[in-house]
N, C-alpha and C. Protein backbone atom coordinates (compact mmCIF):
# COMPACT_ATOMS: atom_id res chain seq x y z
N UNK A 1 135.85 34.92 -19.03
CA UNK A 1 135.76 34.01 -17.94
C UNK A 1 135.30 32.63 -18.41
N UNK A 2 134.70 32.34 -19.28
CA UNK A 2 134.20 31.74 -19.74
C UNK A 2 135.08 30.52 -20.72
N UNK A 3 135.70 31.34 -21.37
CA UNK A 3 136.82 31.11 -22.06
C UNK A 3 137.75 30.03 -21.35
N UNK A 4 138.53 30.83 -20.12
CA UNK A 4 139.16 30.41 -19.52
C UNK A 4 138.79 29.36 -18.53
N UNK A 5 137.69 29.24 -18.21
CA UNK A 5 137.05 27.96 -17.24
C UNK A 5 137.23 26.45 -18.74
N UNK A 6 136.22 27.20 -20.03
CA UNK A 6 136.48 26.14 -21.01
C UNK A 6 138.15 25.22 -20.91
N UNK A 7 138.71 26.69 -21.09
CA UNK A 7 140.65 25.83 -21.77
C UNK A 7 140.87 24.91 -20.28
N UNK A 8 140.37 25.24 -18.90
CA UNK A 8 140.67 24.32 -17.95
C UNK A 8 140.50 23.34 -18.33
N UNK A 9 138.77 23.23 -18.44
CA UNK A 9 138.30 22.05 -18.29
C UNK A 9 138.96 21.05 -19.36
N UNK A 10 138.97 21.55 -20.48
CA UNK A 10 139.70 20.26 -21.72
C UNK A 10 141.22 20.36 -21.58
N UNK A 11 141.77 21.51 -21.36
CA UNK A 11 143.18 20.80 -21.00
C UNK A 11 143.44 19.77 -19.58
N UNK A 12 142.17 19.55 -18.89
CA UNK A 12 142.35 18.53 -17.91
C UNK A 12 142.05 17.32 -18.45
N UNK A 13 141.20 16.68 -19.51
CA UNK A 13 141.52 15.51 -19.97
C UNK A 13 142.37 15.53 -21.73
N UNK A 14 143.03 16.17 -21.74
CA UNK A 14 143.88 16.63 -22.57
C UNK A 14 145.51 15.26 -22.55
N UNK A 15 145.27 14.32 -23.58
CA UNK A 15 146.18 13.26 -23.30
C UNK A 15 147.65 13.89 -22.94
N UNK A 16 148.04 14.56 -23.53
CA UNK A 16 149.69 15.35 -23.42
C UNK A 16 149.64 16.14 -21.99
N UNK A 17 148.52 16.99 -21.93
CA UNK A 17 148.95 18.03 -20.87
C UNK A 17 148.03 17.69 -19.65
N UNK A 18 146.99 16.88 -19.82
CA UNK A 18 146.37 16.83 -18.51
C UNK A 18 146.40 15.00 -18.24
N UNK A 19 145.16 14.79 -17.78
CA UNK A 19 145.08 13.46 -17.14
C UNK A 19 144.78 12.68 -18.63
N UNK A 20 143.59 12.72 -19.37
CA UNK A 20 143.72 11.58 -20.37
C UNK A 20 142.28 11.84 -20.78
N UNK A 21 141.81 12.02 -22.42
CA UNK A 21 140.92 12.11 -22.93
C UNK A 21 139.01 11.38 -21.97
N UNK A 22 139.56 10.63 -21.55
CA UNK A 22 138.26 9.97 -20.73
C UNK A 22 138.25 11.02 -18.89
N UNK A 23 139.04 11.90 -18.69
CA UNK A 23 138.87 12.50 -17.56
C UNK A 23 137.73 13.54 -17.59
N UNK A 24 136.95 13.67 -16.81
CA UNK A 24 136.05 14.66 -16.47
C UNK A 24 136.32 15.80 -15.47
N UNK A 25 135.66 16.71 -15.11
CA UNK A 25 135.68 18.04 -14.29
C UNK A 25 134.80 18.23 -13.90
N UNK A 26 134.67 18.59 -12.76
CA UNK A 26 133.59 19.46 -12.21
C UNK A 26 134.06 20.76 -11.20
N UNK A 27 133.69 22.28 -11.64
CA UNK A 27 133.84 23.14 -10.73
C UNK A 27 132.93 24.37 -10.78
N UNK A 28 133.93 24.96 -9.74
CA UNK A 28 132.70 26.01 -9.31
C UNK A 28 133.49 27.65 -9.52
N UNK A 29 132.56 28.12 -10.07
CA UNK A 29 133.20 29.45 -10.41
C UNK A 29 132.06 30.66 -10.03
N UNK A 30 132.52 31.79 -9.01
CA UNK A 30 131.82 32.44 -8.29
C UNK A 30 132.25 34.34 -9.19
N UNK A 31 131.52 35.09 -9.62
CA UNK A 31 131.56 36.55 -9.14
C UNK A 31 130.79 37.24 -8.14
N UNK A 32 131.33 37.95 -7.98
CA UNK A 32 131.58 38.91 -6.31
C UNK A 32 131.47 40.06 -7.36
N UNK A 33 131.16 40.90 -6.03
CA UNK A 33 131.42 42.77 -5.88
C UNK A 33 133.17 42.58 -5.59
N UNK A 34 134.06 43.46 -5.49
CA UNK A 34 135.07 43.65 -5.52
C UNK A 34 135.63 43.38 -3.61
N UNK A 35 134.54 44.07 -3.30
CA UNK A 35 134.41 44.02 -1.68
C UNK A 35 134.28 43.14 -0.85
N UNK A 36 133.78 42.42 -1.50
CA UNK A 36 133.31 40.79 -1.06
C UNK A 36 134.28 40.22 -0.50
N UNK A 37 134.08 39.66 0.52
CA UNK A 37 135.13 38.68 1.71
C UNK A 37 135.46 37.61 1.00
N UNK A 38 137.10 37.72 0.32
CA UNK A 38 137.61 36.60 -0.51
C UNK A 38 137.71 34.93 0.17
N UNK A 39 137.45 35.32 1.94
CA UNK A 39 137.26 33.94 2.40
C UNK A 39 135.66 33.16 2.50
N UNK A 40 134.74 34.24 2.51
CA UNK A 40 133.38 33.59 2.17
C UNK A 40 133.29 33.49 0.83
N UNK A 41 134.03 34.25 -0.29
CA UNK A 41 133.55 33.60 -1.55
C UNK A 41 134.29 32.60 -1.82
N UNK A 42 135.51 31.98 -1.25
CA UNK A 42 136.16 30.32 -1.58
C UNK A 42 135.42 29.49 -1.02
N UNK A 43 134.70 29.91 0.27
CA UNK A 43 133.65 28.65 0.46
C UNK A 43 132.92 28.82 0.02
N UNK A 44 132.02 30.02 -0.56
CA UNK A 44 130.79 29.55 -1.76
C UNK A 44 131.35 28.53 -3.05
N UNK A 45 132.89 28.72 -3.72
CA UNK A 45 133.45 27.80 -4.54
C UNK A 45 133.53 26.71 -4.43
N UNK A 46 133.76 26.38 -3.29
CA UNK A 46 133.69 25.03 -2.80
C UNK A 46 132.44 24.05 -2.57
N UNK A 47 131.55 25.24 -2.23
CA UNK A 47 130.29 24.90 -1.87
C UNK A 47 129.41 24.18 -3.56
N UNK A 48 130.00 25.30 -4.59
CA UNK A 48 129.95 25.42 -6.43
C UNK A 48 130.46 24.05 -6.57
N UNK A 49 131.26 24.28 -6.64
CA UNK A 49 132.52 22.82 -7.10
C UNK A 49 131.55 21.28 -6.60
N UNK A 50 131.14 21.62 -4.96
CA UNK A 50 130.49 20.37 -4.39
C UNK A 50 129.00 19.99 -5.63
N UNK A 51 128.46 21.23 -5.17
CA UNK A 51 126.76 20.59 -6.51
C UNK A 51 127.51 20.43 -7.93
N UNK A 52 128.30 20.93 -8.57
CA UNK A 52 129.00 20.24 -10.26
C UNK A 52 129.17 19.23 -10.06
N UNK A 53 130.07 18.75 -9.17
CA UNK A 53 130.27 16.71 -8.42
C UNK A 53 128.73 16.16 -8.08
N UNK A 54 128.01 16.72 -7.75
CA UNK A 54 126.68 15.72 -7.39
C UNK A 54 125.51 16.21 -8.65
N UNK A 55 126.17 17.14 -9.61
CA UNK A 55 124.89 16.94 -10.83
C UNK A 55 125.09 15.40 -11.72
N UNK A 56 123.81 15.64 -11.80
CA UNK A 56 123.26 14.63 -12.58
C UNK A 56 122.34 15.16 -14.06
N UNK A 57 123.09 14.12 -15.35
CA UNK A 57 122.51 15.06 -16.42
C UNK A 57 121.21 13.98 -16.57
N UNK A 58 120.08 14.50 -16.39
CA UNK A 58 118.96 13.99 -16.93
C UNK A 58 118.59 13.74 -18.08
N UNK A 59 119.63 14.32 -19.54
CA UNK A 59 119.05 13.61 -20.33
C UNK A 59 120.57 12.86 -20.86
N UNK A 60 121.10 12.79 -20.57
CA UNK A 60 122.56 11.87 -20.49
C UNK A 60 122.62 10.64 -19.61
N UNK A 61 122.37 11.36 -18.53
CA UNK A 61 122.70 10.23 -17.25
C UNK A 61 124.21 10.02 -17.14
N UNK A 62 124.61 10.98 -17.34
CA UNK A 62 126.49 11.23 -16.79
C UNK A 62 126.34 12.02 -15.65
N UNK A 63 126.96 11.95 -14.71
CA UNK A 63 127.12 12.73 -13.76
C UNK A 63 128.46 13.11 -13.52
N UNK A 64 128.54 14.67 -12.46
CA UNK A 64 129.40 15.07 -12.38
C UNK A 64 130.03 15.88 -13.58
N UNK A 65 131.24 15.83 -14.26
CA UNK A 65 131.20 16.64 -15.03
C UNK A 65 130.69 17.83 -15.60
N UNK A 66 130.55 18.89 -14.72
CA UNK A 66 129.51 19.89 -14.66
C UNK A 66 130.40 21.40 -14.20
N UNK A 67 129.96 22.14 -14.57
CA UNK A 67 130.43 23.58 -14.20
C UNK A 67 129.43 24.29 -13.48
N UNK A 68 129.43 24.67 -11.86
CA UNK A 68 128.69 25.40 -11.28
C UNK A 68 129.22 27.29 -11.67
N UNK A 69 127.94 28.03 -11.73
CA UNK A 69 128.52 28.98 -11.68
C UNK A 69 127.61 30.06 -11.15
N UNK A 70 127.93 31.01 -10.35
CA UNK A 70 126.95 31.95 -9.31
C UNK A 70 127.70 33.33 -9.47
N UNK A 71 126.59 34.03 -9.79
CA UNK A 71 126.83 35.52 -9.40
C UNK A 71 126.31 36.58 -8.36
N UNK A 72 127.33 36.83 -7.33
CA UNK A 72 126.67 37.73 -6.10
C UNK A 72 126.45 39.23 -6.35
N UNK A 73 126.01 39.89 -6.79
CA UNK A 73 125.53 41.30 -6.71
C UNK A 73 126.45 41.95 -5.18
N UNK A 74 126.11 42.99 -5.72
CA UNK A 74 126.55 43.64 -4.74
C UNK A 74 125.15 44.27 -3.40
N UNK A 75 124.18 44.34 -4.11
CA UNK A 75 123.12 44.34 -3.15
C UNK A 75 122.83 43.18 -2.47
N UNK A 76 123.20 42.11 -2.90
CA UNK A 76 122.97 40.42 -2.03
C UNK A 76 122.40 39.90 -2.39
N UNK A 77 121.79 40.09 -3.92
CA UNK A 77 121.29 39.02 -4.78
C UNK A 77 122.23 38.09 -5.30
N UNK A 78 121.89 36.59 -5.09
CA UNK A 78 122.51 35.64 -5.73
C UNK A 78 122.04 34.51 -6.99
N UNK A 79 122.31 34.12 -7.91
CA UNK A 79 121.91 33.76 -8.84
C UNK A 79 123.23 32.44 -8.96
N UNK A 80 122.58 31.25 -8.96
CA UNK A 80 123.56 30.23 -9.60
C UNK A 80 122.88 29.40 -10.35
N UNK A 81 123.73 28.12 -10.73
CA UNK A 81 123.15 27.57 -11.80
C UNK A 81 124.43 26.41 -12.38
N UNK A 82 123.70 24.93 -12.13
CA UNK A 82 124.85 24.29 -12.53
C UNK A 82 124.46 23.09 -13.95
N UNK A 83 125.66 23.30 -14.58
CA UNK A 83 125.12 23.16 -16.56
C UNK A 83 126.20 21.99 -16.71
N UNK A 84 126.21 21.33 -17.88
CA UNK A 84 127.13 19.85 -17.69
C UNK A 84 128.14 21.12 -19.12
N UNK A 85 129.48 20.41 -19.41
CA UNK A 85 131.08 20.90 -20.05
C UNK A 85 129.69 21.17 -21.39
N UNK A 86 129.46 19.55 -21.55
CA UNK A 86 128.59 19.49 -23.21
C UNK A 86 127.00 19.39 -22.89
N UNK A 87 126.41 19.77 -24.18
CA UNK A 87 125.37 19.99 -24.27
C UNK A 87 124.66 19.27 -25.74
N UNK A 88 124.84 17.98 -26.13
CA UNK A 88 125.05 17.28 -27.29
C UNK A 88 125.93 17.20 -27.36
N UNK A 89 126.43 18.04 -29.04
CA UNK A 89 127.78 17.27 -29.63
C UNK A 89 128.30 19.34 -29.33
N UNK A 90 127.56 20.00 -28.62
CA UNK A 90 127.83 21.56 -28.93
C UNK A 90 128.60 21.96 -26.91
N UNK A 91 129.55 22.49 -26.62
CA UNK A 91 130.15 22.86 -25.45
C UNK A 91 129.56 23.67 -25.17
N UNK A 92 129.10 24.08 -23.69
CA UNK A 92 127.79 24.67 -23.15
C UNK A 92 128.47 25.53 -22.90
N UNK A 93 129.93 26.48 -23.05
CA UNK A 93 129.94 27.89 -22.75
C UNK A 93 129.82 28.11 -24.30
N UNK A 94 130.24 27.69 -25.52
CA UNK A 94 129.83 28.16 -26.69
C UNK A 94 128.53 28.28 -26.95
N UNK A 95 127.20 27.78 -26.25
CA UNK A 95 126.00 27.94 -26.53
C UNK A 95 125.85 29.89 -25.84
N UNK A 96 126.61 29.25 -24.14
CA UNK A 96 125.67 30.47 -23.37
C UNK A 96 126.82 31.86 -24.22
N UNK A 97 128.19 31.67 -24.68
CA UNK A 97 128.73 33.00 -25.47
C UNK A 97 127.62 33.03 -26.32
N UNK A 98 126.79 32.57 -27.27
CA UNK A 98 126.01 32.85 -28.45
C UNK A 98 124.74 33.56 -28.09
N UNK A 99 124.31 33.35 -26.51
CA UNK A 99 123.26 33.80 -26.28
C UNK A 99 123.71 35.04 -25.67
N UNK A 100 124.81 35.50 -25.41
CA UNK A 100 125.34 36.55 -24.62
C UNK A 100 125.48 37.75 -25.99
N UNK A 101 126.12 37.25 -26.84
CA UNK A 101 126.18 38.34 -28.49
C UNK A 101 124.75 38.85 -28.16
N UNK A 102 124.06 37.34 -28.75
CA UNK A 102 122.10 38.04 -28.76
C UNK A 102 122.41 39.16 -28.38
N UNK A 103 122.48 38.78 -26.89
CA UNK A 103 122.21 40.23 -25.58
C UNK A 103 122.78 41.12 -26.27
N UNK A 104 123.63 41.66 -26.52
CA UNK A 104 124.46 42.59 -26.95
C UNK A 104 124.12 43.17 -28.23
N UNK A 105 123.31 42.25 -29.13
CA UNK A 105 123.69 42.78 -30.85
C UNK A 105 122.11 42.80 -31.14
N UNK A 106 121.33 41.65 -30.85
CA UNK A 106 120.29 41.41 -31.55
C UNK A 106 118.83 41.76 -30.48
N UNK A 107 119.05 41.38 -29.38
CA UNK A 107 117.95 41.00 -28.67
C UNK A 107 117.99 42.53 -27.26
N UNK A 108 116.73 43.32 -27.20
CA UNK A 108 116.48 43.39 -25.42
C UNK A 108 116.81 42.58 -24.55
N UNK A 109 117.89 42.60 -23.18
CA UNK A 109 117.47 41.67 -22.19
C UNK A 109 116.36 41.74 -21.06
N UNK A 110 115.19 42.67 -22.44
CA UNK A 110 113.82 42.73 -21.54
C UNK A 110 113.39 41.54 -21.21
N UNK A 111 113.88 40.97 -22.23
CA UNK A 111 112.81 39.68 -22.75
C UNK A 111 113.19 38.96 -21.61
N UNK A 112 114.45 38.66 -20.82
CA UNK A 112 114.75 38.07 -19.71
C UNK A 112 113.75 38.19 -18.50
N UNK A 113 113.54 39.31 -18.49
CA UNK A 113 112.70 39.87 -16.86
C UNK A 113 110.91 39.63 -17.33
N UNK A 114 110.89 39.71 -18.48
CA UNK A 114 109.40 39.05 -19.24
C UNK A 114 109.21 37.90 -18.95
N UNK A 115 110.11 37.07 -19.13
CA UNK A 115 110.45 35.52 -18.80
C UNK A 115 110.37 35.42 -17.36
N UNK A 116 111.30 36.01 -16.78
CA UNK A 116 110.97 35.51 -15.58
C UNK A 116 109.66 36.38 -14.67
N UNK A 117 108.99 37.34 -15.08
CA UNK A 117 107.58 37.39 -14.95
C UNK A 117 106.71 36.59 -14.91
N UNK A 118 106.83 36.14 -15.94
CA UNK A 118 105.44 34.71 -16.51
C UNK A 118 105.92 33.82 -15.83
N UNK A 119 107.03 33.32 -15.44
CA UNK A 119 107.22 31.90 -15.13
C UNK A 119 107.63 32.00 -13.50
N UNK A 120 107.62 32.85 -12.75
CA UNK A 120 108.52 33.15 -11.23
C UNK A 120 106.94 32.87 -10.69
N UNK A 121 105.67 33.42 -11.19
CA UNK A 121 104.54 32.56 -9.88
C UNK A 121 104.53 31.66 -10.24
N UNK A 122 104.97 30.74 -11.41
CA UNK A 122 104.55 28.93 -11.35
C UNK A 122 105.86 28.04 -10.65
N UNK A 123 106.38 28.66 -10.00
CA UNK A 123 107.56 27.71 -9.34
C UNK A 123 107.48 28.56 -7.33
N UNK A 124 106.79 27.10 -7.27
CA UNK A 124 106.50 27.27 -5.37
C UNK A 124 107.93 27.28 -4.96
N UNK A 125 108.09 28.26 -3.57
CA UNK A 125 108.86 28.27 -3.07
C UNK A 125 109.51 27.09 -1.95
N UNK A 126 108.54 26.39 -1.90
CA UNK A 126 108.46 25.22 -1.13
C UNK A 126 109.34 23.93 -1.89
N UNK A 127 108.85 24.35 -3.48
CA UNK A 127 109.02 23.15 -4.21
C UNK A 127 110.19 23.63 -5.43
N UNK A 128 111.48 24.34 -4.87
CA UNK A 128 111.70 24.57 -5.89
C UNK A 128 112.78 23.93 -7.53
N UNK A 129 112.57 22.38 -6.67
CA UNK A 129 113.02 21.57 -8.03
C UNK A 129 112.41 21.47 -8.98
N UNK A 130 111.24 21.85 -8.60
CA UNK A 130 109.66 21.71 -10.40
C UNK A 130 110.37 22.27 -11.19
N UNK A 131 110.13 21.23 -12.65
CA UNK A 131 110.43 21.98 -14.02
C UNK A 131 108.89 22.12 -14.71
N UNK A 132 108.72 23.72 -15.15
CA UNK A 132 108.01 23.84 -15.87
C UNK A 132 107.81 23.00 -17.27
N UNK A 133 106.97 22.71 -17.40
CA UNK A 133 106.41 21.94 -19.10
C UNK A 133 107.63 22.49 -19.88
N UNK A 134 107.91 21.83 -20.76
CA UNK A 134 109.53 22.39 -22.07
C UNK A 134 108.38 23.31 -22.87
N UNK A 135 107.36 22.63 -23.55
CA UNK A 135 106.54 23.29 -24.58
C UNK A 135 106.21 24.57 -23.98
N UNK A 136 105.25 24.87 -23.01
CA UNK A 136 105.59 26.30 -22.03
C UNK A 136 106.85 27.14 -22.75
N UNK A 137 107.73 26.56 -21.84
CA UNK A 137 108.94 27.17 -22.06
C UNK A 137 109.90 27.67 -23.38
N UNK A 138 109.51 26.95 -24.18
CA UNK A 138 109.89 26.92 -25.63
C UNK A 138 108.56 28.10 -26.15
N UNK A 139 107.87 27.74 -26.06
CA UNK A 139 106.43 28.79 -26.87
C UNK A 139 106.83 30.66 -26.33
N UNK A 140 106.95 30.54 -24.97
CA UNK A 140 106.92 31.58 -24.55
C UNK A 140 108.35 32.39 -25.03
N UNK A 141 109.42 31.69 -24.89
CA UNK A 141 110.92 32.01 -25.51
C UNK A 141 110.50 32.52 -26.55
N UNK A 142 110.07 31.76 -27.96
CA UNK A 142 109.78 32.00 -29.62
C UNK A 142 109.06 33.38 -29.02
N UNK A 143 108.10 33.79 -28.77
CA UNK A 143 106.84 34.83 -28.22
C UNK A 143 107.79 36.04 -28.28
N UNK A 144 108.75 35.90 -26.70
CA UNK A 144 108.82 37.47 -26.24
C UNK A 144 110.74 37.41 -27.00
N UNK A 145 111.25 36.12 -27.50
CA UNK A 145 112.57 36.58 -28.88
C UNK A 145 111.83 37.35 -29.92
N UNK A 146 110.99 37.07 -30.56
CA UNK A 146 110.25 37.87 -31.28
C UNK A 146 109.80 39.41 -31.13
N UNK A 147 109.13 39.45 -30.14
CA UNK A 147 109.05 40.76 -29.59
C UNK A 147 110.25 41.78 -28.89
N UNK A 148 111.49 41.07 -28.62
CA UNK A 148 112.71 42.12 -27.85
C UNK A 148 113.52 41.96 -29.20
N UNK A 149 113.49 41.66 -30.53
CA UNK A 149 114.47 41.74 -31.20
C UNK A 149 114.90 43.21 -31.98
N UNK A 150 116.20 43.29 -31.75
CA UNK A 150 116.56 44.88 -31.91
C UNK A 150 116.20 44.75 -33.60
N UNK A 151 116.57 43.93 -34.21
CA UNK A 151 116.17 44.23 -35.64
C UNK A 151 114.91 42.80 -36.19
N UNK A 152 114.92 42.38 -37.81
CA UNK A 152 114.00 41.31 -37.76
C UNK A 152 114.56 39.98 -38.09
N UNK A 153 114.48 39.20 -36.96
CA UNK A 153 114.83 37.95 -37.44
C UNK A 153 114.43 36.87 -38.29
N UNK A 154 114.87 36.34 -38.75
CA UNK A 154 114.35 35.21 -39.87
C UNK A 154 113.90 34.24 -38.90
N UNK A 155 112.90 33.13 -39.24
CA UNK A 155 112.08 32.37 -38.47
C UNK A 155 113.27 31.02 -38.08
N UNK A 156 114.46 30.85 -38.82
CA UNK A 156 115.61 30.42 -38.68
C UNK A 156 115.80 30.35 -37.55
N UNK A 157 116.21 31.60 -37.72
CA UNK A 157 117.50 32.74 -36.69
C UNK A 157 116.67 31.99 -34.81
N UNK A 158 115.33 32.51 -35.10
CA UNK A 158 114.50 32.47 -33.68
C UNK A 158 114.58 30.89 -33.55
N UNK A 159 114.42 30.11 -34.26
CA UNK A 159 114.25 28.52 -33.81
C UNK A 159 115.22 28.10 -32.92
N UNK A 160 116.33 28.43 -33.94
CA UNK A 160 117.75 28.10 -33.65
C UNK A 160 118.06 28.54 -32.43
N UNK A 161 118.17 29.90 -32.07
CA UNK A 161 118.57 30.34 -30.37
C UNK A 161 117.57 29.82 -29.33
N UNK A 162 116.32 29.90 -30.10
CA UNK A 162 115.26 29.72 -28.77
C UNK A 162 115.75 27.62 -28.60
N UNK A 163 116.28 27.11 -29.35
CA UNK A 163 116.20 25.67 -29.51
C UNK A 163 117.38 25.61 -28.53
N UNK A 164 118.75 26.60 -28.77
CA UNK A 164 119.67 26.50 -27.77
C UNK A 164 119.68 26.61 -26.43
N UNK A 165 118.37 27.80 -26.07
CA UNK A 165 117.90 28.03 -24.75
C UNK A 165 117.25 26.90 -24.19
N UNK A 166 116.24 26.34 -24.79
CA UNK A 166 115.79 24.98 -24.44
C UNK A 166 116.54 23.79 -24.59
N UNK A 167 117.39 23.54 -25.06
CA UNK A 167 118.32 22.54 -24.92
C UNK A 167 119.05 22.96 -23.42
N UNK A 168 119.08 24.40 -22.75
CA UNK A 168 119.82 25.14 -21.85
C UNK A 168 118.61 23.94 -20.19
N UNK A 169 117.21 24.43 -20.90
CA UNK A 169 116.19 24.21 -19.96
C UNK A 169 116.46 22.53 -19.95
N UNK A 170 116.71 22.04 -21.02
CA UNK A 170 116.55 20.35 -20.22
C UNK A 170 117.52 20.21 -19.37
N UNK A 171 118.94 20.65 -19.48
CA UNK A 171 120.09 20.38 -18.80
C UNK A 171 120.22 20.28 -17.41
N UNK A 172 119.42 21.78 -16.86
CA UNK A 172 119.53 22.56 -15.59
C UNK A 172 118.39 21.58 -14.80
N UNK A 173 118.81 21.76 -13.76
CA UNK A 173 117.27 20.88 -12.75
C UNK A 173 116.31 21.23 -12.47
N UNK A 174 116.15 22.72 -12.53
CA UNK A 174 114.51 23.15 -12.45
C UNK A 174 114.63 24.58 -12.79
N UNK A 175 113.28 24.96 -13.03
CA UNK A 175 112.95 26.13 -13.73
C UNK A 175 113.56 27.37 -13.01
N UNK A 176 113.61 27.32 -11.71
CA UNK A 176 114.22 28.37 -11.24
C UNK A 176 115.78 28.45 -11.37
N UNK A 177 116.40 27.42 -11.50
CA UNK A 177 117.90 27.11 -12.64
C UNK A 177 118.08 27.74 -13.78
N UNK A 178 116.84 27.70 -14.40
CA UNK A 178 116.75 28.00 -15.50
C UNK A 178 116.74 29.81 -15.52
N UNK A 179 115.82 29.91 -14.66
CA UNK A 179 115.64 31.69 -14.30
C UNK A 179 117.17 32.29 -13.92
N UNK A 180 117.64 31.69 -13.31
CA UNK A 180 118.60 32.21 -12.36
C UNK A 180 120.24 32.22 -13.85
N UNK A 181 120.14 30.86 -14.77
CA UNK A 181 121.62 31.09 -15.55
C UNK A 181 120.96 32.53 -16.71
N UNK A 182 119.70 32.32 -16.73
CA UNK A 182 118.84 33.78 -17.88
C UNK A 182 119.74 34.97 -16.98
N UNK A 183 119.09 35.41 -15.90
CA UNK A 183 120.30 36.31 -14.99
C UNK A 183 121.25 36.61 -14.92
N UNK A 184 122.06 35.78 -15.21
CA UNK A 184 123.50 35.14 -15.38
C UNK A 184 123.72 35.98 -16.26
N UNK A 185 123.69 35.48 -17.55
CA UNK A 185 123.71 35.91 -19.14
C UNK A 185 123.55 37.23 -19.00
N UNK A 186 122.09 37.57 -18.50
CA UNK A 186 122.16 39.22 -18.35
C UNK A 186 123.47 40.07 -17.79
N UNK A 187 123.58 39.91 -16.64
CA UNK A 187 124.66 40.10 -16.03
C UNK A 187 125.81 40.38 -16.85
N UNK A 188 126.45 39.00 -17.86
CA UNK A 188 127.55 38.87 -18.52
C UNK A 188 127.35 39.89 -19.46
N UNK A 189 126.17 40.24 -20.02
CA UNK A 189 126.41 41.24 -21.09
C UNK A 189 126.40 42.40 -20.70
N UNK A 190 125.87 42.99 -19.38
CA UNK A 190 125.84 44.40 -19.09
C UNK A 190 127.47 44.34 -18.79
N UNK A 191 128.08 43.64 -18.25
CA UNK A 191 129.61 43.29 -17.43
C UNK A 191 130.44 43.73 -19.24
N UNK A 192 129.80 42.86 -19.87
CA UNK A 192 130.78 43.34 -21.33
C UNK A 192 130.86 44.42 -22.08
N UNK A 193 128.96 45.31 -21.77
CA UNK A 193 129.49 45.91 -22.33
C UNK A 193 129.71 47.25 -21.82
């Protein structure tokens, strides 16, 4: 899925096949239960598509250009989360595929529900654009990657992913963004494997 949202987005400013190297995208991409009312989940897409058009990258200051993306459970939990195409000079579904392997090869996705333990009472429900401190967020990542890793990682290995996850945390608008694409990821790897 992932894949295929990517080849959209660059074959839309794609000089030959789409509009022209300087074009941007923004959309919204929803999973459902199978059951799910295909006319309430095009207006949740639409609804997706609308916040990718009104993000704003805070440490860019480009807007728009953004991929919303939400997953509905089948019990009626919802989880979304909207991330800009790039993420530096690195494309933000090649970060979140790298953190999805983790899931799969290297890491517990205990460490996910650990995470969002520690950090789900510091974000008011009232207030929920607050971003937690990065350093927080970064310390605690290094902490419980360390502790869910299926085998031993080199002090490398942990910088490097936990640096991708936090590069994940400046992007998103607030910590519960942040909780909610961790979810996400989970999701994608139980779905894979």
């Amino acid at each position: 899925m992932l894949d295929i949202a990517e080849k959209l987005r660059y074959s839309f400013s794609d000089d030959q096949k789409g509009l022209n190297h300087n074009a941007t995208s923004s959309g919204g991409l929803i999973i459902a239960h199978k059951k799910a009312s295909l006319k309430t989940l095009l207006n949740e897409a639409r609804k997706l598509e609308s916040k990718a058009k009104d993000y704003k990258n805070k440490v860019s200051g480009e807007e728009k250009n953004a991929l919303a993306i939400a997953v509905h459970t089948r019990s009626g939990e919802k989880s979304e989360t909207v991330l800009p195409w790039n993420i530096g000079e690195a494309k933000t579904s090649q970060i979140l595929k790298r953190i999805i392997h983790l899931l799969k090869n290297d890491l517990s996705d205990t460490f996910i529900y650990q995470f969002i333990e520690s950090f789900y009472p510091l974000i008011s429900v009232k207030d929920s654009s607050r971003k937690v401190d990065r350093s927080l967020i970064e310390a605690e990542l290094s902490r419980l990657f360390k502790r869910s890793a299926k085998r031993k990682l080199s002090e490398e290995e942990v910088w490097n992913d936990v640096n991708n996850l936090v590069l994940i945390y400046d992007h998103v608008q607030s910590t519960i963004d942040f909780i909610y694409t961790l979810k996400i990821l989970s999701f994608f790897k139980r779905k894979e494997d």
